[in-house]
N, C-alpha and C. Protein backbone atom coordinates (compact mmCIF):
# COMPACT_ATOMS: atom_id res chain seq x y z
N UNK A 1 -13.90 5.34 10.59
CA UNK A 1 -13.11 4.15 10.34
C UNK A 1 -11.84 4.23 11.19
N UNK A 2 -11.79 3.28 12.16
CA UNK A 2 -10.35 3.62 12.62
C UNK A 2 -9.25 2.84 12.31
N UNK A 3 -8.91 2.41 11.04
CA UNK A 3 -7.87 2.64 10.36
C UNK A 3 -7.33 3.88 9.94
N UNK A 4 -8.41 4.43 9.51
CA UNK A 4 -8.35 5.77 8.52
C UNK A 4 -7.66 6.97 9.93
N UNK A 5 -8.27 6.62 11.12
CA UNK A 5 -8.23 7.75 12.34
C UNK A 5 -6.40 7.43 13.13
N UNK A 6 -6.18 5.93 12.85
CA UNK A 6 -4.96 5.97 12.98
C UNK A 6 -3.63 6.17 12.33
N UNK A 7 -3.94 6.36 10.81
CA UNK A 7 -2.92 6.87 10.19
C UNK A 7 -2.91 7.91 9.80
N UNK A 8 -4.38 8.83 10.05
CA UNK A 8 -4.30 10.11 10.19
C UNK A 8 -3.54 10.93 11.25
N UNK A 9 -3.77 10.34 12.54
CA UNK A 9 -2.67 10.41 13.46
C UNK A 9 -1.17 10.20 13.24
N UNK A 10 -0.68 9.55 12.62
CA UNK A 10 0.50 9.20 12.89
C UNK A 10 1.09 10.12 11.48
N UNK A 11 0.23 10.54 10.78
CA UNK A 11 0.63 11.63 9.68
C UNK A 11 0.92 12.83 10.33
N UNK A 12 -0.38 13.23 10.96
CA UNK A 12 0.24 14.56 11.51
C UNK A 12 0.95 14.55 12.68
N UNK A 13 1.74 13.70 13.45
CA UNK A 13 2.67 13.35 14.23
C UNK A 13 3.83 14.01 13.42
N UNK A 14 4.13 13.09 12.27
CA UNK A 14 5.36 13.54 11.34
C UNK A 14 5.37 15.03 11.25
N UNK A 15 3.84 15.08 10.34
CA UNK A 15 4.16 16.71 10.09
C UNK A 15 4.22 17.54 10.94
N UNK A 16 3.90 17.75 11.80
CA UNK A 16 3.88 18.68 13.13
C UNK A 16 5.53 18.32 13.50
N UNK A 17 5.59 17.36 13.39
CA UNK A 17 7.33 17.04 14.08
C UNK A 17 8.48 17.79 13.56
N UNK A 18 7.98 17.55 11.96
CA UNK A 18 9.28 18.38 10.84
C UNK A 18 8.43 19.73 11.27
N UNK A 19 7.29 20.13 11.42
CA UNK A 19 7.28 21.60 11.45
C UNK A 19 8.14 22.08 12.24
N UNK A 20 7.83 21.64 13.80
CA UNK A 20 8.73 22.02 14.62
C UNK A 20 10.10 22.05 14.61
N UNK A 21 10.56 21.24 14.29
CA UNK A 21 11.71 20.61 14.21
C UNK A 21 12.24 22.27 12.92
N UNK A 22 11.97 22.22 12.02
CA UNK A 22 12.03 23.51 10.87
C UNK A 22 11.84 24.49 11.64
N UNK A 23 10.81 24.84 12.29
CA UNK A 23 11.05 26.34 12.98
C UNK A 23 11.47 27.11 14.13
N UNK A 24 12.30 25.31 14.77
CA UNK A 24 14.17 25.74 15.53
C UNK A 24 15.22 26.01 14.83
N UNK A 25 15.47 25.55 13.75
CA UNK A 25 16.27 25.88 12.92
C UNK A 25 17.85 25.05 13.36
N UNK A 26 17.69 24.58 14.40
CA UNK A 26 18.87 24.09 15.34
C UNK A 26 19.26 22.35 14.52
N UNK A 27 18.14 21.97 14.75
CA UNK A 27 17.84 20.44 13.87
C UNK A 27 18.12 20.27 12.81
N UNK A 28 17.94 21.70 12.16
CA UNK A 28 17.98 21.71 10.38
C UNK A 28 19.02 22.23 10.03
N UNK A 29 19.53 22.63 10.61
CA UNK A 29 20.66 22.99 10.33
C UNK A 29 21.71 22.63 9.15
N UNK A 30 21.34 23.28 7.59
CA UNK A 30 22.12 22.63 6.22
C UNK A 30 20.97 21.97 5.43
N UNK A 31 20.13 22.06 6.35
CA UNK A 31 18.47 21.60 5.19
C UNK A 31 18.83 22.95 4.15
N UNK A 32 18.39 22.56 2.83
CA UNK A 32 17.93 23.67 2.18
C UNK A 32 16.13 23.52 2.16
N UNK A 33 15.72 25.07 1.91
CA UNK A 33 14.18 24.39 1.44
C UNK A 33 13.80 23.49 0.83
N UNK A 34 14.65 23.40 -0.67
CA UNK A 34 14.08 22.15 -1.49
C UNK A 34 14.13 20.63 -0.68
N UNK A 35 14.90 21.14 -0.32
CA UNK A 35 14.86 19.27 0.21
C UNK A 35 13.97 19.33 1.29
N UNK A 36 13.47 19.94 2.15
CA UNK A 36 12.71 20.08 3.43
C UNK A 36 11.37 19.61 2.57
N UNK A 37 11.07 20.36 1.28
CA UNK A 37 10.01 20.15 1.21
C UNK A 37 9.53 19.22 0.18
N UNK A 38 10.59 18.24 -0.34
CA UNK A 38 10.57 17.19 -0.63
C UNK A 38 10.25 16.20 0.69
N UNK A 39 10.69 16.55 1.41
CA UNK A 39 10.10 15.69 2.47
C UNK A 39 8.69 15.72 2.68
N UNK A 40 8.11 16.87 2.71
CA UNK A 40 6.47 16.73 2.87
C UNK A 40 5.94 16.28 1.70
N UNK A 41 6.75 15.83 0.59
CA UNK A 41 6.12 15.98 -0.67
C UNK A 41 6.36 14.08 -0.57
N UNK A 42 7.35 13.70 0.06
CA UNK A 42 7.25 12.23 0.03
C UNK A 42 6.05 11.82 1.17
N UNK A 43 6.22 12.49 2.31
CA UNK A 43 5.25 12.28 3.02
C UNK A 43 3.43 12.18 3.00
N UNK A 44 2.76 13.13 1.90
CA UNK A 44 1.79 13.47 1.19
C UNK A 44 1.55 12.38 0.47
N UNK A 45 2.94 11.91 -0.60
CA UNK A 45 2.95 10.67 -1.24
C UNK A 45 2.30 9.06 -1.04
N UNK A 46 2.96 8.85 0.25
CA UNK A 46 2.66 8.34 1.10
C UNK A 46 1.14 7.92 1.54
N UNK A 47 1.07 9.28 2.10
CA UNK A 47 -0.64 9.33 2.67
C UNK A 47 -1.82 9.57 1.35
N UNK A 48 -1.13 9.40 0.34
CA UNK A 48 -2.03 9.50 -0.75
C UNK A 48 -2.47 7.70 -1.14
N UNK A 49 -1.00 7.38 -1.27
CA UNK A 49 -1.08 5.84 -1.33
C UNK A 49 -2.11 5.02 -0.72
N UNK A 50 -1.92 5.08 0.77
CA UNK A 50 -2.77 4.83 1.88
C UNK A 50 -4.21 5.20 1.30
N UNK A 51 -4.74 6.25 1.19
CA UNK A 51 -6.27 6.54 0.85
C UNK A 51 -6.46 5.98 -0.73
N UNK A 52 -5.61 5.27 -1.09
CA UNK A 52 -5.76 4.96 -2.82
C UNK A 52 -6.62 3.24 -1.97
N UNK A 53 -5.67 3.16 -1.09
CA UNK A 53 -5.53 1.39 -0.90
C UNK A 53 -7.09 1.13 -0.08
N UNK A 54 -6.74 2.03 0.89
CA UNK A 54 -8.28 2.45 1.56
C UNK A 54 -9.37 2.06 0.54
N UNK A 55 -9.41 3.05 -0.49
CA UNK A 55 -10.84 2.82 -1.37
C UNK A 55 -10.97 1.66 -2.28
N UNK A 56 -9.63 0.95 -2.23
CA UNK A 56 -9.80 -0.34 -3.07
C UNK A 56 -10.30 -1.22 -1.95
N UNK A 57 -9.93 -1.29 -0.80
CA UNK A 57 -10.20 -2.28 0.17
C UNK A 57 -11.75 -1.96 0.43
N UNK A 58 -12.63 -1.29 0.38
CA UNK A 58 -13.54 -0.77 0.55
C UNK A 58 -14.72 -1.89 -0.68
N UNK A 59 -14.07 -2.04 -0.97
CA UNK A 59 -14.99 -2.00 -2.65
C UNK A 59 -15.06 -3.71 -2.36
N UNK A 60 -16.68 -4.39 -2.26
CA UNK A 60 -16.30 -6.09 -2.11
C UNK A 60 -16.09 -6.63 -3.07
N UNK A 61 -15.66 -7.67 -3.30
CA UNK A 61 -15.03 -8.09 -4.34
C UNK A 61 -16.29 -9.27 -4.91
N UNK A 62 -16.57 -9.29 -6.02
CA UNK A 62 -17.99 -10.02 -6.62
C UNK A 62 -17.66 -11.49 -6.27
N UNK A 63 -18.76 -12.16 -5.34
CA UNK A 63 -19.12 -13.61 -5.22
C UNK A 63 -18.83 -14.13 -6.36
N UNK A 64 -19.51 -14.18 -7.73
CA UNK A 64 -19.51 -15.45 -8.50
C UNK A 64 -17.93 -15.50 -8.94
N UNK A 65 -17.50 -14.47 -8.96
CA UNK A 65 -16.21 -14.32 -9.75
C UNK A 65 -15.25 -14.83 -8.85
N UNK A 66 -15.33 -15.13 -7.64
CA UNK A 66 -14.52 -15.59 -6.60
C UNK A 66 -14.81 -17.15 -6.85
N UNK A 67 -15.91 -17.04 -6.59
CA UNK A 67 -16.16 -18.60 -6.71
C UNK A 67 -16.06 -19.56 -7.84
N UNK A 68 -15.78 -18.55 -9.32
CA UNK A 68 -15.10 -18.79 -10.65
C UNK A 68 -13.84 -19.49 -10.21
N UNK A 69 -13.21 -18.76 -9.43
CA UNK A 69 -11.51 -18.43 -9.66
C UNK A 69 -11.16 -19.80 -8.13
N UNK A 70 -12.28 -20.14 -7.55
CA UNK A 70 -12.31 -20.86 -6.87
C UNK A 70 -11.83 -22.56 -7.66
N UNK A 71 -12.83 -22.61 -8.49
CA UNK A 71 -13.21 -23.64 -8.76
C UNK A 71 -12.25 -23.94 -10.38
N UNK A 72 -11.68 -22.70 -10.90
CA UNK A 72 -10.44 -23.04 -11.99
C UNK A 72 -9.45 -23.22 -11.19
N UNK A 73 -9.03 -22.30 -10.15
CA UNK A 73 -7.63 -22.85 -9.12
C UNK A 73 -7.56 -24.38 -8.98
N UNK A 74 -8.82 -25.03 -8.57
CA UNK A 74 -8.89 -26.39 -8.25
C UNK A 74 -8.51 -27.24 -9.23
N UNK A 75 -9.38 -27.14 -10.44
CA UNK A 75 -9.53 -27.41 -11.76
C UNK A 75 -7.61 -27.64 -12.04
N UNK A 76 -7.34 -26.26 -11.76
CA UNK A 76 -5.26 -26.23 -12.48
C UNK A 76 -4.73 -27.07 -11.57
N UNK A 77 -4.84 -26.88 -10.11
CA UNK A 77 -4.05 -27.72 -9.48
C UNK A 77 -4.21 -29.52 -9.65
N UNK A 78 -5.30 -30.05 -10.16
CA UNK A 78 -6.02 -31.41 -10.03
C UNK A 78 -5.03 -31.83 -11.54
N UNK A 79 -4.99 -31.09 -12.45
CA UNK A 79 -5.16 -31.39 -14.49
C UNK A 79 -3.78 -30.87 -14.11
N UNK A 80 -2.62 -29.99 -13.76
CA UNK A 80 -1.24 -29.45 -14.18
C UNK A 80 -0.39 -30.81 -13.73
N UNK A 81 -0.28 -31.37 -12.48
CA UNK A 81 0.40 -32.63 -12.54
C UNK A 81 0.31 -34.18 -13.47
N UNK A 82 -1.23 -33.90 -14.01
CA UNK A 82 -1.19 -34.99 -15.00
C UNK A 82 -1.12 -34.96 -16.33
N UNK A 83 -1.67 -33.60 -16.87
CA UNK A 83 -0.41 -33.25 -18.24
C UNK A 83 1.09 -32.91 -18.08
N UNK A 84 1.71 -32.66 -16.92
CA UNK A 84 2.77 -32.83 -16.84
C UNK A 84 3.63 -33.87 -17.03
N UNK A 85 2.64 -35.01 -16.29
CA UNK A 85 3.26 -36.39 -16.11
C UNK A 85 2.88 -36.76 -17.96
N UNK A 86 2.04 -36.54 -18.63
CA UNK A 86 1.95 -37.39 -19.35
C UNK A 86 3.20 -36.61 -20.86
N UNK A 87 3.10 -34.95 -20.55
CA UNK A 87 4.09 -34.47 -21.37
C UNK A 87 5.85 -34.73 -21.48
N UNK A 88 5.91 -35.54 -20.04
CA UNK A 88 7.56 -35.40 -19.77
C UNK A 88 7.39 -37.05 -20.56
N UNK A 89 6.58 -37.65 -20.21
CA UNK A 89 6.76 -39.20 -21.03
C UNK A 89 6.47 -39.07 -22.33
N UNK A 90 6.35 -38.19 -23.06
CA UNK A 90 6.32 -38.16 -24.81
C UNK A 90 7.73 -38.09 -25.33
């Protein structure tokens, strides 16, 4: 899937970046660990999200039930302006 191949890329871009970046020590300079590794821990976060959304997008969404929600949308929009109109005149 190359969705999946491009944000796998651009994940380990980051992480490889803070690795490096961590084992100059020049960059980090006043990082403590905890917070360094709160960063991979938001980052993980992140890429967890992404593969959550992935497997929902994956999944098709049922015909009749679309075509339910088709045909009540229509239904509300056609019937909400004319009980409106007839509720504001009571």
């Amino acid at each position: 899937d190359p969705r999946r191949r491009r944000v796998q890329v651009v994940y380990r871009w980051a992480f490889d970046t803070i690795m490096q970046i961590g084992d100059k020590q020049e960059g980090l300079a006043g990082v403590m660990p905890p917070e360094l590794s709160r960063v991979y821990q938001v980052l993980a976060d992140g890429h967890l999200g992404f593969l959550q959304a992935l497997r929902y997008s994956e999944v098709p969404f049922p015909f009749p039930f679309a075509q339910t929600l088709q045909v009540l949308l229509v239904f509300f929009m056609i019937s909400s302006p004319i009980i409106l109109v007839i509720w504001l005149n009571s």
